[in-house]
Protein backbone atom coordinates (compact mmCIF):
# COMPACT_ATOMS: atom_id res chain seq x y z
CA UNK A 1 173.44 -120.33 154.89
CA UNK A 2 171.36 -119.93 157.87
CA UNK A 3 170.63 -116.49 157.49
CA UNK A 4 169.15 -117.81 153.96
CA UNK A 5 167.03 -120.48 156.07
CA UNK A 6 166.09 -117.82 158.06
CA UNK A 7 164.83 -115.40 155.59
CA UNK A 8 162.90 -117.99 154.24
CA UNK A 9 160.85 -119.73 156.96
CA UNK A 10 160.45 -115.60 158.06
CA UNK A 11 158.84 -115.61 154.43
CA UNK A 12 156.84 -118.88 154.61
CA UNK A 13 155.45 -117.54 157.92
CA UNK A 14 154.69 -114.24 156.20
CA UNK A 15 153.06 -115.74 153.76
CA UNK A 16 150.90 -118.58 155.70
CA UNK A 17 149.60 -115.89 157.90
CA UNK A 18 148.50 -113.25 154.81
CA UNK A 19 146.78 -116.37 153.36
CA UNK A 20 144.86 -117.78 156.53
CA UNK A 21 143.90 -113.87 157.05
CA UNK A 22 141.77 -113.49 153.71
CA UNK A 23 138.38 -114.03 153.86
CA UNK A 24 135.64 -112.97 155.98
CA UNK A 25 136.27 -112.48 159.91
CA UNK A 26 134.24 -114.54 161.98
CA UNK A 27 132.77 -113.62 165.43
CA UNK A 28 134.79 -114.65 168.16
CA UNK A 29 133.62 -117.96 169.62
CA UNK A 30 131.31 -118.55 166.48
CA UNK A 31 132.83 -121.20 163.29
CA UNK A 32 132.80 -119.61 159.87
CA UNK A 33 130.21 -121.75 157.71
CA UNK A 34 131.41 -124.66 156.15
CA UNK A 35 131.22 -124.64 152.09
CA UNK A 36 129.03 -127.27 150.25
CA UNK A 37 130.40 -130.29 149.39
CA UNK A 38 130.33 -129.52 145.77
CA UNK A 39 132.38 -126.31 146.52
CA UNK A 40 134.67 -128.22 148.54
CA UNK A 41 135.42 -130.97 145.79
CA UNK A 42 135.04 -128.61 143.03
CA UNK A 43 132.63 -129.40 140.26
CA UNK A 44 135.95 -131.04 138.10
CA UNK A 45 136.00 -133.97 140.37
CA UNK A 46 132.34 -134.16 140.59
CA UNK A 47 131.50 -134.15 136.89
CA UNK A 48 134.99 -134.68 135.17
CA UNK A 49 137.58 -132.76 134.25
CA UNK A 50 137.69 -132.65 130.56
CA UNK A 51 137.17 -134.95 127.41
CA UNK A 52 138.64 -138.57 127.56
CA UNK A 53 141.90 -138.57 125.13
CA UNK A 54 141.62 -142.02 122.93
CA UNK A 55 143.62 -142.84 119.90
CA UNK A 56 141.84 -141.58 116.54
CA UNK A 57 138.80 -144.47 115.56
CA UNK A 58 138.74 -145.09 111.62
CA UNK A 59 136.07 -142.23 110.25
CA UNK A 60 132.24 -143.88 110.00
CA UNK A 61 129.02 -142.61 108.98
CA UNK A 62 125.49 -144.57 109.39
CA UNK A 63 121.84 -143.57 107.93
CA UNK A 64 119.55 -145.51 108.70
CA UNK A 65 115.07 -144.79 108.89
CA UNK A 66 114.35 -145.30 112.67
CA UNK A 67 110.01 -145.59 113.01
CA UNK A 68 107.69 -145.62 115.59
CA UNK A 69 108.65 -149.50 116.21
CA UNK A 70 111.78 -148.23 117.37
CA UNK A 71 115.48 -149.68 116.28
CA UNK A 72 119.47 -149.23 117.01
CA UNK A 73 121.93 -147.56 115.04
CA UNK A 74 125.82 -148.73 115.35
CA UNK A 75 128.36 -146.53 114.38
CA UNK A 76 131.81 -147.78 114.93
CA UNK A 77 131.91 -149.43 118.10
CA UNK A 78 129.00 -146.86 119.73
CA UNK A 79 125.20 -147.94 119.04
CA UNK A 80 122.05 -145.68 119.66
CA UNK A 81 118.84 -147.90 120.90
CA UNK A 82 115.35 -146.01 120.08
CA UNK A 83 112.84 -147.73 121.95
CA UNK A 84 109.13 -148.02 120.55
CA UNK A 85 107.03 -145.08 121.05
CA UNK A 86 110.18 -142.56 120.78
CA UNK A 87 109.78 -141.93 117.24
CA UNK A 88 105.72 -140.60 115.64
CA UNK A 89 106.75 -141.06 112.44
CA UNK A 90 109.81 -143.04 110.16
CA UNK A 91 113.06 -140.26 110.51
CA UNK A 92 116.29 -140.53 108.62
CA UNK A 93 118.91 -140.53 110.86
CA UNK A 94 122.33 -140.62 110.34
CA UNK A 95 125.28 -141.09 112.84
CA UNK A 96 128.95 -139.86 112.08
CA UNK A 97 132.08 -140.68 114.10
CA UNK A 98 135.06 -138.74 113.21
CA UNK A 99 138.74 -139.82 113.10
CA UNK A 100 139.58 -137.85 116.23
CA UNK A 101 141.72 -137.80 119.40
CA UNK A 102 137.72 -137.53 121.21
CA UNK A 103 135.57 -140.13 121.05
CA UNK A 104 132.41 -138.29 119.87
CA UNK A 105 129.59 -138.96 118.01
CA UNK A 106 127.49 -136.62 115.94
CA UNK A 107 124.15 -137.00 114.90
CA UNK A 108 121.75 -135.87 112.34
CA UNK A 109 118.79 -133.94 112.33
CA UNK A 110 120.63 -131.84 114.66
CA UNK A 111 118.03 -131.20 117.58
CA UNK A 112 115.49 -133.97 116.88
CA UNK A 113 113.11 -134.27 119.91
CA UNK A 114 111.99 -137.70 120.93
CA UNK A 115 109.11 -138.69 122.71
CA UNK A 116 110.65 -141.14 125.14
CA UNK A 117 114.68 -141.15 125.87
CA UNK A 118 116.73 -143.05 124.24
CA UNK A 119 119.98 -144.93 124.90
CA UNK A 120 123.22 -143.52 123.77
CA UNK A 121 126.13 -146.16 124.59
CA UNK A 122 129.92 -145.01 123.63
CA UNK A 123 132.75 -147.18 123.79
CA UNK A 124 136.05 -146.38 125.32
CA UNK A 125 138.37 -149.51 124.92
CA UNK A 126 140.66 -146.93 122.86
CA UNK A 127 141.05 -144.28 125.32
CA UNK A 128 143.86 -143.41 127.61
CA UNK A 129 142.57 -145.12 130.91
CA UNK A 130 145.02 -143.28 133.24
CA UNK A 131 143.01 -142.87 136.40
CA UNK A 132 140.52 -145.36 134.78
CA UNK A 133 138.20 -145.43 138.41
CA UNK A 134 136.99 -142.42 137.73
CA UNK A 135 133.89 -142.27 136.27
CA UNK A 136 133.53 -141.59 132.59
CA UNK A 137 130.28 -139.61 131.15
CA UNK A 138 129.00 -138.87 128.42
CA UNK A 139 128.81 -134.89 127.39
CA UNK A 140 126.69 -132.60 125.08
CA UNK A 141 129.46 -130.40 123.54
CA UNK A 142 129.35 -127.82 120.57
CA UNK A 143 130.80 -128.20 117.50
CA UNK A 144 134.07 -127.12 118.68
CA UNK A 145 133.76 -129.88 121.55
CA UNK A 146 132.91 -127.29 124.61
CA UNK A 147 131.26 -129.43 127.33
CA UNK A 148 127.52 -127.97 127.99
CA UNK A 149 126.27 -130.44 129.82
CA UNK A 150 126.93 -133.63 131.63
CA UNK A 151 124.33 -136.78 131.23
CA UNK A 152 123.23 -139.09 133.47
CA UNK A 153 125.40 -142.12 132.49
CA UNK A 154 126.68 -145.22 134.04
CA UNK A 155 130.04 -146.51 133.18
CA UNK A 156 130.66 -149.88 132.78
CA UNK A 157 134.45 -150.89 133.45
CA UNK A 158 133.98 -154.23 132.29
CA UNK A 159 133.20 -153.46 128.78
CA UNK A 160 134.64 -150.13 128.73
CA UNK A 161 131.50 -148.37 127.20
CA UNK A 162 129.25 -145.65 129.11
CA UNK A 163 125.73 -145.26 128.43
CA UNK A 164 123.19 -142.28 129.05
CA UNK A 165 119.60 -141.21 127.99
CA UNK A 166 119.18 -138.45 125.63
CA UNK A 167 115.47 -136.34 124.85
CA UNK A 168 117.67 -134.94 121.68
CA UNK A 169 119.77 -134.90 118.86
CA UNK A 170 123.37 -133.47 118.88
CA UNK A 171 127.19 -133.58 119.33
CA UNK A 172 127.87 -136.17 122.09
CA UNK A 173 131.28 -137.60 123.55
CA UNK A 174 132.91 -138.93 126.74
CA UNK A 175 134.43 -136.76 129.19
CA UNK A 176 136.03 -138.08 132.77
């Protein structure tokens, strides 16, 4: 029994002393550089750490002409608000919301520009809120729902929806 302690805290040494020895040597009597903060925290806590998992919304689809007056879109319980001035001309859009485990949003004419961002709010009063303090975002994914890029947002706990400014049209859904 205490050879078996032994052997072990001789291993645990072992080991702690191969792991604090990789990396690059520093001078003597000079500090090895400290690693940004994002490098530090990892970019997982920083921007989220994968889609939000919510229970399956009923299957929707909007079309609706937006024109240069501007208008909103609602599609389930997410809306899209065009301001005036976005739009040159009157543009069919339509909106779909899938019956999935993600709350996403995809719209059409896939890669419409707009003149002036518009607002993209999601709703996430049926997602799993463990860890709900942590920021929620919304996310430009592919079809397949790869995260490409992480929006500006800002998350409103009270009514559980996040909204962020788009310059285009794509897939879109909420990622911690």
């Amino acid at each position: 029994m205490r050879a078996t302690r032994l052997a072990l805290a001789t291993l645990f040494g072992a080991v702690t002393v191969v792991v604090l020895s990789c990396g690059e040597p520093s001078p003597v009597g000079v500090a090895p550089p400290v690693p940004p903060r994002q490098a530090l925290l990892g970019t997982s806590l920083l921007q989220g750490s994968g889609l939000l998992t919510c229970s399956p919304l009923a299957y929707d689809s909007v079309t609706a002409t937006i024109g240069p007056d501007g208008g909103t879109i609602r599609v389930g319980p997410h809306a899209l608000a065009v301001p005036a001035g976005a739009l040159a001309v009157p543009t069919t859009i339509t909106a779909v919301v899938p019956s999935d485990t993600v709350n996403v949003v995809r719209f059409q004419p896939e890669g419409l520009q707009f003149d002036r961002a518009v607002d993209l709010t999601l709703s996430y009063a049926n997602c799993n809120l463990v860890g709900s303090l942590a920021p929620k975002h919304i996310v430009y994914t592919t079809d397949a729902l790869q995260i490409l890029e992480y929006l500006s947002t800002v998350d409103d706990l009270f009514t559980q929806t996040v909204t962020g400014e788009l310059q285009h049209f794509s897939d879109y859904a909420i990622a911690w």
